[in-house]
Protein backbone atom coordinates (compact mmCIF):
# COMPACT_ATOMS: atom_id res chain seq x y z
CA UNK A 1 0.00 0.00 0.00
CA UNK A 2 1.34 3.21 -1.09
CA UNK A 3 1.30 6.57 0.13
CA UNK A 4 1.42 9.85 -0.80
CA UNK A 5 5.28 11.55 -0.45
CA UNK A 6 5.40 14.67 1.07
CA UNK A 7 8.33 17.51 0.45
CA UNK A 8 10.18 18.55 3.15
CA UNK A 9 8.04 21.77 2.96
CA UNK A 10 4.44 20.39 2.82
CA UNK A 11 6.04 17.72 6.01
CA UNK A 12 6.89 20.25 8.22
CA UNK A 13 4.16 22.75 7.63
CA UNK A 14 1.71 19.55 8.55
CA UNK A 15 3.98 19.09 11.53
CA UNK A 16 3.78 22.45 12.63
CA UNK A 17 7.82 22.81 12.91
CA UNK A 18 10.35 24.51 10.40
CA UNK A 19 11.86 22.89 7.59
CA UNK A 20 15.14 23.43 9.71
CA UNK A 21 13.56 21.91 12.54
CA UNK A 22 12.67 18.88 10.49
CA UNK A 23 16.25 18.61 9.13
CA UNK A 24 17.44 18.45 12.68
CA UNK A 25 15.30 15.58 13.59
CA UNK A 26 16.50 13.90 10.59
CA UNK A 27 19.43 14.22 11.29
CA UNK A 28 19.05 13.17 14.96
CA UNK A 29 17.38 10.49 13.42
CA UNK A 30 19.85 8.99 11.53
CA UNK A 31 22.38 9.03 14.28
CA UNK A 32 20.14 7.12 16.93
CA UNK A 33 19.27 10.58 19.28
CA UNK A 34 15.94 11.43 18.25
CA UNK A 35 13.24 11.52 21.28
CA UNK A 36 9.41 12.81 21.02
CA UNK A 37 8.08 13.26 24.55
CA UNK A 38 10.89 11.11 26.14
CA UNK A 39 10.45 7.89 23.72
CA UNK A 40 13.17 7.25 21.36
CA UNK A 41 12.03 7.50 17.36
CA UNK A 42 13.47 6.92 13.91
CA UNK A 43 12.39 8.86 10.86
CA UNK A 44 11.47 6.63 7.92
CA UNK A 45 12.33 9.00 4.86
CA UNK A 46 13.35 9.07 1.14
CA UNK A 47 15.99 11.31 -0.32
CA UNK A 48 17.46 10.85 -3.88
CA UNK A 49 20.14 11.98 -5.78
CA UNK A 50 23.55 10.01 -7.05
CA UNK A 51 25.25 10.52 -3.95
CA UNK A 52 21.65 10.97 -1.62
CA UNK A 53 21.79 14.56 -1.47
CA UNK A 54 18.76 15.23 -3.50
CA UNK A 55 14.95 15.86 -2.38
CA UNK A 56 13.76 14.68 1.19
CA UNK A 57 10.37 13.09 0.54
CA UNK A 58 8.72 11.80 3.57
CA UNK A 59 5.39 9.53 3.34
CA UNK A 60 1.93 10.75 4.71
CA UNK A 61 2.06 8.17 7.13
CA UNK A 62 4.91 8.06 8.38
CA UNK A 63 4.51 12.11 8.77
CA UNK A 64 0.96 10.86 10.91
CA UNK A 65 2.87 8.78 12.85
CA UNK A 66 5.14 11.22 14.15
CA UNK A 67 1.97 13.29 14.54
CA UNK A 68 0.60 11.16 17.41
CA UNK A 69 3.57 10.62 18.71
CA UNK A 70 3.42 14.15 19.63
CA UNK A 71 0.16 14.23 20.58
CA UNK A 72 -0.47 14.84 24.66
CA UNK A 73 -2.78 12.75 26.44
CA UNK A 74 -3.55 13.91 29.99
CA UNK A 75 -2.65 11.37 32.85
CA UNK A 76 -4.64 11.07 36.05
CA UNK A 77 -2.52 12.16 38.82
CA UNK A 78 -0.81 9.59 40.66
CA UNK A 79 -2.24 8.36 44.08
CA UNK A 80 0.48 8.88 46.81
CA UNK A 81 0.18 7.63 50.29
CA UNK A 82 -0.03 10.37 52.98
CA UNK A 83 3.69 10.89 55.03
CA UNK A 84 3.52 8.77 58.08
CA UNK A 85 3.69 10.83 60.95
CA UNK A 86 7.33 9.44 63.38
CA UNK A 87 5.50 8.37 66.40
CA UNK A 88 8.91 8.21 68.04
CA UNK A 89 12.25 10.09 67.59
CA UNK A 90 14.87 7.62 65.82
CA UNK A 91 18.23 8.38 66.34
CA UNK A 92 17.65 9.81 70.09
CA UNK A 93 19.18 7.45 72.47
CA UNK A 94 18.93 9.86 75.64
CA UNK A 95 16.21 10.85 77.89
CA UNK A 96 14.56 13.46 76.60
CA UNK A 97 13.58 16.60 78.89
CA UNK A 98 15.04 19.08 80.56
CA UNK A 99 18.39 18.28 81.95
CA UNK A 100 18.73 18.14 85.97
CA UNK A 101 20.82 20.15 88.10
């Protein structure tokens, strides 16, 4: 199943991001150091040219996919247990009190 390729221009206007902002994340991409929200990512892309620097054309759905990957989804707030309250005083190995005379 095919998809429609996208220009560099037409991918990062639907991202919302620069064209320099998308050659960044390429970039990252290609080396390994790409994240999206804290979850590591490659960038599926086609570039032509004899020695590959021609066009970057970048498939609809793969541009989707980054979409939602970007997309925030609230989380309910964790449930934490109330601090216990020392009934004691750890640590104290004396009498406590005023001292006597």
């Amino acid at each position: 199943m095919s998809s429609k390729l996208l220009s560099s221009d037409e991918a990062a206007k639907s991202l919302g991001i620069s064209v320099l902002t998308l050659y960044e994340w390429l970039g990252r991409s290609d080396c390994g150091e790409f994240c999206i929200r804290g979850q590591p990512m490659t960038i599926e892309y086609l570039q032509g040219g004899a020695k590959g620097q021609g066009r970057i054309r970048i498939e609809e759905q793969e541009v989707e996919r980054l979409k939602e990957a970007m997309r925030v989804r609230p989380q309910p707030p964790r449930k934490r247990r109330p601090p216990s309250k020392p009934q004691n005083f750890p640590g104290i190995t004396v009498p406590l009190g005023r001292p006597d005379d």
